[in-house]
PDB file of N, CA and C in Angstrom:
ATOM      1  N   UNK A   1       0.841  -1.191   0.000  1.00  0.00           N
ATOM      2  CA  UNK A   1       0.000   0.000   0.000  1.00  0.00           C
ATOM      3  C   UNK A   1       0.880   1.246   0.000  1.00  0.00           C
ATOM      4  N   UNK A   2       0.619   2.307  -0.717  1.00  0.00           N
ATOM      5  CA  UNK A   2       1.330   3.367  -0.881  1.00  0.00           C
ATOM      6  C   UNK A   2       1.162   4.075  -0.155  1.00  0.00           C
ATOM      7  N   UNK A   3       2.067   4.657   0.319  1.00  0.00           N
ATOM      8  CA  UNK A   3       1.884   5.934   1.771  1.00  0.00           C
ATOM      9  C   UNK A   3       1.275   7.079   1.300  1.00  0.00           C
ATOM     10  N   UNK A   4       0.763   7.473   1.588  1.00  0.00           N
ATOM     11  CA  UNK A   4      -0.700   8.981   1.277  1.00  0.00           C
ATOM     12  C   UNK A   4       0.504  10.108   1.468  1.00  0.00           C
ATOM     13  N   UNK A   5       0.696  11.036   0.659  1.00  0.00           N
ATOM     14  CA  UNK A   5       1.012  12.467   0.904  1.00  0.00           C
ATOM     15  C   UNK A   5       0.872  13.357   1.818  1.00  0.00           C
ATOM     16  N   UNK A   6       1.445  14.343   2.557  1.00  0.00           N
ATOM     17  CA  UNK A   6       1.244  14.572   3.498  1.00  0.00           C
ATOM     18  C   UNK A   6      -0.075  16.118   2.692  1.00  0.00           C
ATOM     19  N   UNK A   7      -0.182  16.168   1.855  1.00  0.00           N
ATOM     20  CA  UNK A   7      -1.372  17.284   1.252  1.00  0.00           C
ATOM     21  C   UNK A   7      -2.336  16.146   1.276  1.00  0.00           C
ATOM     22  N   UNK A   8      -2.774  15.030   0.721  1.00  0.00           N
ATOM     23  CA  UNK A   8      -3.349  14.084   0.902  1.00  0.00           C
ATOM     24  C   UNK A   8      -3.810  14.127   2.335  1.00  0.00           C
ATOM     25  N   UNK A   9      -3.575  13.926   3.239  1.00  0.00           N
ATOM     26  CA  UNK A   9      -3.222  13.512   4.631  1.00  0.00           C
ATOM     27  C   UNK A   9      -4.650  14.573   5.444  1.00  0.00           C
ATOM     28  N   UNK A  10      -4.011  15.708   5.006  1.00  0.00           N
ATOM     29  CA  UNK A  10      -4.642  17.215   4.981  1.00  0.00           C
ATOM     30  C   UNK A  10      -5.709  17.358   4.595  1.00  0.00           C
ATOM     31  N   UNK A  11      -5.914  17.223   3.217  1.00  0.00           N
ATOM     32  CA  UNK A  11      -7.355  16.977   2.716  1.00  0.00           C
ATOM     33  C   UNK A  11      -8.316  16.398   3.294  1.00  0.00           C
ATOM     34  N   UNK A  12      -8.224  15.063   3.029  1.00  0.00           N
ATOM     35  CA  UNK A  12      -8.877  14.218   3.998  1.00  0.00           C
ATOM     36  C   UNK A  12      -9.024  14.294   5.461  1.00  0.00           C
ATOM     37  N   UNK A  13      -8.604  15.160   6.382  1.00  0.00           N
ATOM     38  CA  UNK A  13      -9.306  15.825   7.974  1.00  0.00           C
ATOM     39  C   UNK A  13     -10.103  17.205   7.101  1.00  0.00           C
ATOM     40  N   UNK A  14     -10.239  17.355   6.114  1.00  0.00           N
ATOM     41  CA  UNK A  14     -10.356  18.368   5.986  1.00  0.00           C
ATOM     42  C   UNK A  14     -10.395  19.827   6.444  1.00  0.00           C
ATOM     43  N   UNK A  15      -8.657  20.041   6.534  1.00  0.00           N
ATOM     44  CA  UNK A  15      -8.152  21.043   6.986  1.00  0.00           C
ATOM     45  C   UNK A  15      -7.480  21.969   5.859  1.00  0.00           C
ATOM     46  N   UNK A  16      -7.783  21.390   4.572  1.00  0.00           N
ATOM     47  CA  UNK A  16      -7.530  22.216   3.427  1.00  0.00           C
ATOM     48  C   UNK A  16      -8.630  21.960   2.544  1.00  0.00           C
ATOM     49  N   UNK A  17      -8.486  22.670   1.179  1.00  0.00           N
ATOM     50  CA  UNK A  17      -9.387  22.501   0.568  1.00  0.00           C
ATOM     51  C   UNK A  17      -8.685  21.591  -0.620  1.00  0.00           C
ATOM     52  N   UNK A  18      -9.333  21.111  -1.551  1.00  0.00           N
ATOM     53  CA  UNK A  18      -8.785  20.940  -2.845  1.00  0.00           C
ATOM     54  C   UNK A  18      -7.533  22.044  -3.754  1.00  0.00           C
ATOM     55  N   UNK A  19      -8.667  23.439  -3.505  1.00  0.00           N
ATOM     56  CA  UNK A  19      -8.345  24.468  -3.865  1.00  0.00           C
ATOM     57  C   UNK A  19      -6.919  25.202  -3.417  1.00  0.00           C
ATOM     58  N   UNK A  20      -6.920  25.019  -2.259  1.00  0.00           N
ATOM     59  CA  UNK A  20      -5.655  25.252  -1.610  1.00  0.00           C
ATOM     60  C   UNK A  20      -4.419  24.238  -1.805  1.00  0.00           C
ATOM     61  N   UNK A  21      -4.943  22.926  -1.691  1.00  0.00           N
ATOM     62  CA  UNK A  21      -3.981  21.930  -2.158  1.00  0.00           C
ATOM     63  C   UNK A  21      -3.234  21.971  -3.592  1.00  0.00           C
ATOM     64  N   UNK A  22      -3.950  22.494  -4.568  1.00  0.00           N
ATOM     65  CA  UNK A  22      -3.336  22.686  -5.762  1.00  0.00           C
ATOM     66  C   UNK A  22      -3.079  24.128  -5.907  1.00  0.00           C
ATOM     67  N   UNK A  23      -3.172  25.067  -5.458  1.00  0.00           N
ATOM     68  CA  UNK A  23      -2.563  26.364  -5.149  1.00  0.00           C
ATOM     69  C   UNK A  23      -0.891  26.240  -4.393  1.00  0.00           C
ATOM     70  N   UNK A  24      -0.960  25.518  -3.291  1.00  0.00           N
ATOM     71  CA  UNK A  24       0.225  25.090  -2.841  1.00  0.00           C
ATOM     72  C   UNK A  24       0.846  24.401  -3.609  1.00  0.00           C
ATOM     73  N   UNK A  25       0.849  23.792  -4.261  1.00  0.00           N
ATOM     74  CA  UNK A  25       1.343  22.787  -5.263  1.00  0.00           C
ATOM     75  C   UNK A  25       1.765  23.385  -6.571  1.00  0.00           C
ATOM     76  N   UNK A  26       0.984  24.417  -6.723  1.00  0.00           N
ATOM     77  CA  UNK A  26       1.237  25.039  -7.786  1.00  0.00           C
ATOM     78  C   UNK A  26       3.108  26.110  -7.319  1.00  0.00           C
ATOM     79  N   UNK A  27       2.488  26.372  -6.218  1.00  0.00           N
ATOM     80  CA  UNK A  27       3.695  27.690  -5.797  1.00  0.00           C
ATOM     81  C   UNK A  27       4.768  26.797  -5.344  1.00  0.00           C
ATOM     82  N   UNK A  28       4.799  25.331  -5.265  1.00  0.00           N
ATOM     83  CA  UNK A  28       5.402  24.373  -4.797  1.00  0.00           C
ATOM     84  C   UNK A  28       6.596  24.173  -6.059  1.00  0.00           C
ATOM     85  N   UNK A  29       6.460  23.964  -7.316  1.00  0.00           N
ATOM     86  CA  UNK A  29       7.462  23.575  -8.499  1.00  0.00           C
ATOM     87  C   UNK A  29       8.535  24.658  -8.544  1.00  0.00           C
ATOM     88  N   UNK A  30       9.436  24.044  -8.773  1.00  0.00           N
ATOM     89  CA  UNK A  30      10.906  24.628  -8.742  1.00  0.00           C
ATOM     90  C   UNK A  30      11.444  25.289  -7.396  1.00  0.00           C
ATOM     91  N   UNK A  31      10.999  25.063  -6.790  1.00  0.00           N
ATOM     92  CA  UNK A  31      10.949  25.849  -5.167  1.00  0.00           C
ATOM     93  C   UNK A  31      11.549  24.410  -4.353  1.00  0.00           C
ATOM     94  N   UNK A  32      12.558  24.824  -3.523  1.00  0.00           N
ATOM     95  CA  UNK A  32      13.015  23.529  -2.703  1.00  0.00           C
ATOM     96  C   UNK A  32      12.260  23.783  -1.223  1.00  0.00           C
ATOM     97  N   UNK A  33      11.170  23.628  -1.359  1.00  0.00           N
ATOM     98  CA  UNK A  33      10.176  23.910   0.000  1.00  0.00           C
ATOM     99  C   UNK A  33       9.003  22.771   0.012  1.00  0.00           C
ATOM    100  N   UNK A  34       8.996  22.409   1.499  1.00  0.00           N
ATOM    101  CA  UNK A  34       8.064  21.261   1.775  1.00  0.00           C
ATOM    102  C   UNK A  34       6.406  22.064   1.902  1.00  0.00           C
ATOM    103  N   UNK A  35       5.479  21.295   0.951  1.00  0.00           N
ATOM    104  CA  UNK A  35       4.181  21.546   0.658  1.00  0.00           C
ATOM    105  C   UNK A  35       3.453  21.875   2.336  1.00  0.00           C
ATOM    106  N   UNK A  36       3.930  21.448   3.261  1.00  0.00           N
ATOM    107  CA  UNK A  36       3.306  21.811   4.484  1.00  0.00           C
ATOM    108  C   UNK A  36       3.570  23.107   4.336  1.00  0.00           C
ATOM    109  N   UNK A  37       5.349  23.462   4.665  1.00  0.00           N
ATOM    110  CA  UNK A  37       5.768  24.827   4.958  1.00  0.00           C
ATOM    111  C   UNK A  37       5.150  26.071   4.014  1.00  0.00           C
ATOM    112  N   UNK A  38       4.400  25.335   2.987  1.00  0.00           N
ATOM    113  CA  UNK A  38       3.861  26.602   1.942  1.00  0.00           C
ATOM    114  C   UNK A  38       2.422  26.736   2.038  1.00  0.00           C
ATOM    115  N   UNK A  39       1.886  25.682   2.541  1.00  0.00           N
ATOM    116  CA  UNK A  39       0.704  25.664   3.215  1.00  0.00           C
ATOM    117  C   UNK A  39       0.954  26.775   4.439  1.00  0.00           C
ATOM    118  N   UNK A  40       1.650  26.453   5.640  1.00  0.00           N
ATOM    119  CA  UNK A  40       1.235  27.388   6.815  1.00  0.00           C
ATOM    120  C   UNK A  40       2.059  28.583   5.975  1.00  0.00           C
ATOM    121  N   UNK A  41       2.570  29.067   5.215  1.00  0.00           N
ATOM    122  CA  UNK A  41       2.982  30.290   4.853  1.00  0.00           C
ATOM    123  C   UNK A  41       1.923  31.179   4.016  1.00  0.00           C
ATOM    124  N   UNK A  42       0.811  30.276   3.454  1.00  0.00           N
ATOM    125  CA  UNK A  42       0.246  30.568   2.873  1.00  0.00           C
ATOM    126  C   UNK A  42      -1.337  31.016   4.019  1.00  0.00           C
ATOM    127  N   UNK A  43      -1.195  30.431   5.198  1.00  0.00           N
ATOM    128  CA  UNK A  43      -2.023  30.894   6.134  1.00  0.00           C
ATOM    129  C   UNK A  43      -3.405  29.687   5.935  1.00  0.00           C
ATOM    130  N   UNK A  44      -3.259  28.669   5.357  1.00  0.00           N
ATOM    131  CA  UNK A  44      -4.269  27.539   4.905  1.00  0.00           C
ATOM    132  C   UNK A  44      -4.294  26.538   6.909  1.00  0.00           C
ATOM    133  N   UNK A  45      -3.522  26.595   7.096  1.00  0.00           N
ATOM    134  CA  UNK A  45      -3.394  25.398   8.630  1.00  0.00           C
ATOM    135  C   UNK A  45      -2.273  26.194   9.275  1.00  0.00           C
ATOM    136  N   UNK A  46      -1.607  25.727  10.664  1.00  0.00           N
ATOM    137  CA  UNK A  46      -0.463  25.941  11.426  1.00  0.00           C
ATOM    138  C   UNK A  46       0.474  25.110  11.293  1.00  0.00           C
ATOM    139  N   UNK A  47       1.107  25.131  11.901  1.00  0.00           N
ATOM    140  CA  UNK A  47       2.425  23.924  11.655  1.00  0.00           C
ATOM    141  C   UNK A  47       2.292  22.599  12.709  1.00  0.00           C
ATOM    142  N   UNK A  48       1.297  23.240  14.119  1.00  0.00           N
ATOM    143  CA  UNK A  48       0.784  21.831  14.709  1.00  0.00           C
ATOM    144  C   UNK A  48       0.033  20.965  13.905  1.00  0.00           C
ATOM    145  N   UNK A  49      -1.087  21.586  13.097  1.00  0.00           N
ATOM    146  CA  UNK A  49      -1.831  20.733  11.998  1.00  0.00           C
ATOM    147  C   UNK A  49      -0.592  19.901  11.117  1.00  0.00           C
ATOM    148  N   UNK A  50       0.601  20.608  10.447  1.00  0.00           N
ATOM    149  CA  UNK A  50       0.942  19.836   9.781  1.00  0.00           C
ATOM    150  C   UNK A  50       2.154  18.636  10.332  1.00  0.00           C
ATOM    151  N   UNK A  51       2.334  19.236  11.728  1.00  0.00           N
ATOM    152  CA  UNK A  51       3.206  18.071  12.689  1.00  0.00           C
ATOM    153  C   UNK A  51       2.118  16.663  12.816  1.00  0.00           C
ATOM    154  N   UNK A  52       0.754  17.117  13.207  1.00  0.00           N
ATOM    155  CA  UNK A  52      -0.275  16.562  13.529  1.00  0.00           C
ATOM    156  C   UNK A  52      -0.383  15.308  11.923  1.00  0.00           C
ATOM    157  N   UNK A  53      -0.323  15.882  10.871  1.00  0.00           N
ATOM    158  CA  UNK A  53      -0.325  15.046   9.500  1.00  0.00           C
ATOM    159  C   UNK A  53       0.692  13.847   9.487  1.00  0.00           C
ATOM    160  N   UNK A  54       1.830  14.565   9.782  1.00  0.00           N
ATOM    161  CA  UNK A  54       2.857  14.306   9.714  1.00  0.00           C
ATOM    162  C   UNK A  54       3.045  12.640  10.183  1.00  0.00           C
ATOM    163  N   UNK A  55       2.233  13.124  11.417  1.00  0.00           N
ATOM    164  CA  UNK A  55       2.560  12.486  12.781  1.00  0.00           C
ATOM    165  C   UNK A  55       1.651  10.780  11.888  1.00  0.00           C
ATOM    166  N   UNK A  56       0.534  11.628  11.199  1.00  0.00           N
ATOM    167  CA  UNK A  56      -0.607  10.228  11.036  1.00  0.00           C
ATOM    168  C   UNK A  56       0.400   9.506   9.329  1.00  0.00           C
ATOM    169  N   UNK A  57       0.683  10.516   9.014  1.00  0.00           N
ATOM    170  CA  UNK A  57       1.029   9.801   7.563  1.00  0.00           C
ATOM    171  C   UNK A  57       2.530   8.488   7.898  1.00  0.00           C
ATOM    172  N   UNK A  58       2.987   8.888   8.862  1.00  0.00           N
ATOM    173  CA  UNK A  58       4.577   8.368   9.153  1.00  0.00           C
ATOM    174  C   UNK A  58       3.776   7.040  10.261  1.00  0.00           C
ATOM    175  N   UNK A  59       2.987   7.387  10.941  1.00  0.00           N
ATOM    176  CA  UNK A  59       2.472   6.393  12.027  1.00  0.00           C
ATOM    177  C   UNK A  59       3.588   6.861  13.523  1.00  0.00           C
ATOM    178  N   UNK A  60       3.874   8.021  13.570  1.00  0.00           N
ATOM    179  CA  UNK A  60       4.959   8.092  14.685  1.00  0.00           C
ATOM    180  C   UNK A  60       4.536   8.699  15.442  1.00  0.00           C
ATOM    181  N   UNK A  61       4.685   8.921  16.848  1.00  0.00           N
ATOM    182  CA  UNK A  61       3.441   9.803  17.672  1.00  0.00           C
ATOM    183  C   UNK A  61       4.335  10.739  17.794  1.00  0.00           C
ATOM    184  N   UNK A  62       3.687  11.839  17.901  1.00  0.00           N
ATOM    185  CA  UNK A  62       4.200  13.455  18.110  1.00  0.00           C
ATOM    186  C   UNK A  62       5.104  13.547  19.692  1.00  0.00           C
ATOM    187  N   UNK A  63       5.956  14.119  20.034  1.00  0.00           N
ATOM    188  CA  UNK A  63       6.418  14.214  21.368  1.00  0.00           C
ATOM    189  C   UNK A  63       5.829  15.138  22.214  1.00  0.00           C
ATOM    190  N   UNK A  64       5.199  14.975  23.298  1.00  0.00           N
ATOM    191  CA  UNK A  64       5.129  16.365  24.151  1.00  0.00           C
ATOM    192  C   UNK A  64       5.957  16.993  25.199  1.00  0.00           C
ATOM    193  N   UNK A  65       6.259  17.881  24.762  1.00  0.00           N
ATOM    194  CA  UNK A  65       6.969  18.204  25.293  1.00  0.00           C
ATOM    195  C   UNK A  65       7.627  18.634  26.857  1.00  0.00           C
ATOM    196  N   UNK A  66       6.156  18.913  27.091  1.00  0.00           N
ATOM    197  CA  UNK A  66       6.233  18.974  28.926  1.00  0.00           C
ATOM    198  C   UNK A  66       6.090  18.167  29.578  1.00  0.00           C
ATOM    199  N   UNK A  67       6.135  16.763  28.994  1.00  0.00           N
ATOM    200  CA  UNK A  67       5.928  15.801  29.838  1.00  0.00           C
ATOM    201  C   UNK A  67       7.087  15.160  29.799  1.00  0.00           C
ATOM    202  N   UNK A  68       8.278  15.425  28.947  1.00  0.00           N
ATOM    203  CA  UNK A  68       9.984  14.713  28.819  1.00  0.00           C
ATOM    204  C   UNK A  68      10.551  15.738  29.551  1.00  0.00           C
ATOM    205  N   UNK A  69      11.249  14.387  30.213  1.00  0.00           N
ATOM    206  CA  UNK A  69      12.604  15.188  31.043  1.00  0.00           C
ATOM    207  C   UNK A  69      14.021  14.455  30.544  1.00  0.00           C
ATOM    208  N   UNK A  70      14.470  15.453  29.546  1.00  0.00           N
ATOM    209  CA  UNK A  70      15.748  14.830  29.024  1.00  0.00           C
ATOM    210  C   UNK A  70      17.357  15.187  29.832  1.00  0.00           C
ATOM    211  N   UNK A  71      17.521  13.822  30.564  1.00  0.00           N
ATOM    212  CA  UNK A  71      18.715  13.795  31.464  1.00  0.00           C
ATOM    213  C   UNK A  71      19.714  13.969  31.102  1.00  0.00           C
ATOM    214  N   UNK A  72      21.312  14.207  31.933  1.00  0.00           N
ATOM    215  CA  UNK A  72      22.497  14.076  31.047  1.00  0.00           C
ATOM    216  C   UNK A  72      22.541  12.446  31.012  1.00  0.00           C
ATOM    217  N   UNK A  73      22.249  12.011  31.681  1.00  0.00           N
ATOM    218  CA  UNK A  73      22.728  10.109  31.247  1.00  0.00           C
ATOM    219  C   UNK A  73      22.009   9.832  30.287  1.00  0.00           C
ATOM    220  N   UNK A  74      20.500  10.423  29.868  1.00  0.00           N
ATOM    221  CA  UNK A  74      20.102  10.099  28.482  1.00  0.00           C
ATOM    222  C   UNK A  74      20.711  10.907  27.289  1.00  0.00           C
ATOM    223  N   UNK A  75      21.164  11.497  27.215  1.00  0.00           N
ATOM    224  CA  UNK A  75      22.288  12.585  26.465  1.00  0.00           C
ATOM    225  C   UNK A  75      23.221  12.478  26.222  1.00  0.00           C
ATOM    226  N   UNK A  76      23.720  11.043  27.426  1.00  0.00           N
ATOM    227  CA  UNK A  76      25.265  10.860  27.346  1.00  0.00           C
ATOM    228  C   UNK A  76      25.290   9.455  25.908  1.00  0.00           C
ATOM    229  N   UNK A  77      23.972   8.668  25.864  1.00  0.00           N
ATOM    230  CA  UNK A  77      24.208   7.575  24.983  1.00  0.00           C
ATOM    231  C   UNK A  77      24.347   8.070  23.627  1.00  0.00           C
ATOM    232  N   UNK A  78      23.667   8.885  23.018  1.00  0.00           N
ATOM    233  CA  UNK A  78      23.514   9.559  21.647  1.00  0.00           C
ATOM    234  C   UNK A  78      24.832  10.404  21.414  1.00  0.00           C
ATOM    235  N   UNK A  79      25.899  10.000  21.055  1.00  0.00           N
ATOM    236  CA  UNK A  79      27.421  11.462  20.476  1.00  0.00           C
ATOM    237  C   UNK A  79      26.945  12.620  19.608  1.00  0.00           C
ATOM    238  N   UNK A  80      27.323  14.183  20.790  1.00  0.00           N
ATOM    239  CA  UNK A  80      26.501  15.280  20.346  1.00  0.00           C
ATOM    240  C   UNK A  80      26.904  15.070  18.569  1.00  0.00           C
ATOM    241  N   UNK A  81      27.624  14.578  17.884  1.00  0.00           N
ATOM    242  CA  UNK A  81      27.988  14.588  16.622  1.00  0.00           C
ATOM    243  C   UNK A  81      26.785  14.350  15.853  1.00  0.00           C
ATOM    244  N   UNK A  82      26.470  12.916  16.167  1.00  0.00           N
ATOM    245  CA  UNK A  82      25.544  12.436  15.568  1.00  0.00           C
ATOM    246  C   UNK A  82      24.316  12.667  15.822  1.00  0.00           C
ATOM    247  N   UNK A  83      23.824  13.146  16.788  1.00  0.00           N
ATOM    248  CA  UNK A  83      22.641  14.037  17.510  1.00  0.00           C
ATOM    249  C   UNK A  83      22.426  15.400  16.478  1.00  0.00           C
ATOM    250  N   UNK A  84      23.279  16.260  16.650  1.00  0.00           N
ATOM    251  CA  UNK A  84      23.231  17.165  15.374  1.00  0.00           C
ATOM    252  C   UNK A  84      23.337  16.709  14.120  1.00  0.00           C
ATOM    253  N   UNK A  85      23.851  15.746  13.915  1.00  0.00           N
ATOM    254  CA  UNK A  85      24.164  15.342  12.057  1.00  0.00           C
ATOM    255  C   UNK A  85      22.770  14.586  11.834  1.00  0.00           C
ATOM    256  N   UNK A  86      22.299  13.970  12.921  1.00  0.00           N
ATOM    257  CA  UNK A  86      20.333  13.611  12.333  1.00  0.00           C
ATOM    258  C   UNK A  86      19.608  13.629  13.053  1.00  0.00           C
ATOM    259  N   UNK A  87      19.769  15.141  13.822  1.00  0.00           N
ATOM    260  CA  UNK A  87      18.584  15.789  14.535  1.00  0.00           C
ATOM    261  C   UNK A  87      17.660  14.645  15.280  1.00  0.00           C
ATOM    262  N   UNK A  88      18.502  14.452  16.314  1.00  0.00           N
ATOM    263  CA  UNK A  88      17.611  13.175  17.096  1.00  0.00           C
ATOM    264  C   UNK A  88      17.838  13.873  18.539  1.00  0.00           C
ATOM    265  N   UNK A  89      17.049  13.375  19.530  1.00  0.00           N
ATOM    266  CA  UNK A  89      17.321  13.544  20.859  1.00  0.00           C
ATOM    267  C   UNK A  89      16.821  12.731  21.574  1.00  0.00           C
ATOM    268  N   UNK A  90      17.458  11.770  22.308  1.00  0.00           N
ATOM    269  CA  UNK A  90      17.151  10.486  23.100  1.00  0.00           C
ATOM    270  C   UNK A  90      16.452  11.259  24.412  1.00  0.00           C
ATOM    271  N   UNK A  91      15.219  10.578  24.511  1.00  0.00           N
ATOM    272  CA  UNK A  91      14.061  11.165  25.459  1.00  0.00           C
ATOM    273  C   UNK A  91      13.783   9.877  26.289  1.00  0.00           C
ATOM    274  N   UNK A  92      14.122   8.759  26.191  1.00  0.00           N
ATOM    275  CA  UNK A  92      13.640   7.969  27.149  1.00  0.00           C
ATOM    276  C   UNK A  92      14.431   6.381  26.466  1.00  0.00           C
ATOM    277  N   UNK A  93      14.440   5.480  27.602  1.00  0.00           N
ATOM    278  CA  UNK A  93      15.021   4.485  27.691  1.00  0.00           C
ATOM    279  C   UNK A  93      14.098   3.559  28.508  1.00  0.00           C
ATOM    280  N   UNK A  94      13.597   2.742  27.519  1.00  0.00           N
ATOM    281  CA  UNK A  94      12.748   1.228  27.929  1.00  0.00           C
ATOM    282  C   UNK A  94      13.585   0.514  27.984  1.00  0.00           C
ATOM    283  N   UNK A  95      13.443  -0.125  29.204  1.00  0.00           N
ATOM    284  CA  UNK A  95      14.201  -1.541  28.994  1.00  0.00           C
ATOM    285  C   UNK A  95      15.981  -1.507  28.245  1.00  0.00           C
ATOM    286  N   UNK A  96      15.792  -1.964  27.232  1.00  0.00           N
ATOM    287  CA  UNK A  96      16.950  -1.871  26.338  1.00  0.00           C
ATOM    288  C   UNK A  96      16.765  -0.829  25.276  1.00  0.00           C
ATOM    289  N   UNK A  97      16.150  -0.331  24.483  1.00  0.00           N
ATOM    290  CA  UNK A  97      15.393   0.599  23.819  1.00  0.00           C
ATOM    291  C   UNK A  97      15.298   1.709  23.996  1.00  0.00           C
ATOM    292  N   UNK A  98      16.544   2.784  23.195  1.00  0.00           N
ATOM    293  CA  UNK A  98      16.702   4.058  23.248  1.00  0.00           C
ATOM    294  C   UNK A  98      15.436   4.798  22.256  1.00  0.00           C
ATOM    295  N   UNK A  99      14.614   5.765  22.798  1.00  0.00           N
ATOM    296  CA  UNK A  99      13.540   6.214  22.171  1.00  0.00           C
ATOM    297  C   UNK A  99      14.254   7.710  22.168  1.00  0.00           C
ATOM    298  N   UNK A 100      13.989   7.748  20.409  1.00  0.00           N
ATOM    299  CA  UNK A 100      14.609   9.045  20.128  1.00  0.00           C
ATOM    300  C   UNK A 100      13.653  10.225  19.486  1.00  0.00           C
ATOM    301  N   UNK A 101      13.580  11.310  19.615  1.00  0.00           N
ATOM    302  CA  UNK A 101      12.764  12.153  19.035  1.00  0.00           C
ATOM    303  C   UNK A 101      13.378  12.918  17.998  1.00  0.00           C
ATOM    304  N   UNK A 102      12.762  13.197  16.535  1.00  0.00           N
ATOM    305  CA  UNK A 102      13.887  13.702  15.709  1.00  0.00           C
ATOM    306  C   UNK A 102      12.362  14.713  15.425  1.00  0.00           C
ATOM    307  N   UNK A 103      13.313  15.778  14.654  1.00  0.00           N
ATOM    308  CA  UNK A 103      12.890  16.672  13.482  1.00  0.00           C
ATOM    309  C   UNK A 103      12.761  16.350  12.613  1.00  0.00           C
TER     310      UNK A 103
END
């Protein structure tokens, strides 16, 4: 099964229109910009709506934020190198199972 678009995604809660979807899309070609970011620039949704898409199209749950408390011993497993080189941040540790939150 093919993964749905994240304008797709959108449509269907109907939090855009058709109209807007191919307006964005339109201002979207030759432009190195993600169809969300031209959506909330365009004032169509916010960027929680399109974290919120995001969140359903990928199957990954959104993080909240006031409810993580990120330690130095969880900070210490992830090398700040590689933490910055793919925007991850280790938020919790199950068991054996480093749970990471990325951008």
């Amino acid at each position: 099964m093919e993964k749905k678009k994240v304008g797709e995604v959108l449509l269907e809660a109907g939090l855009i229109t058709p109209e807007q979807l191919e307006n964005a899309l339109n201002l979207q070609k030759g432009k190195n910009k993600r169809i969300g970011r031209i959506l909330v620039e365009l004032g169509y949704i916010n960027e929680m709506q399109v974290a919120e898409a995001l969140s359903r199209q990928t199957s990954t749950p959104l993080v909240d934020w006031e409810n993580v408390a990120v330690t130095k011993d969880l900070l210490s497993l992830v090398p700040k190198e590689i933490a910055e080189k793919k925007t991850v941040l280790p938020i919790e540790l199950r068991d054996k199972t480093l749970i990471l939150a990325m951008a």
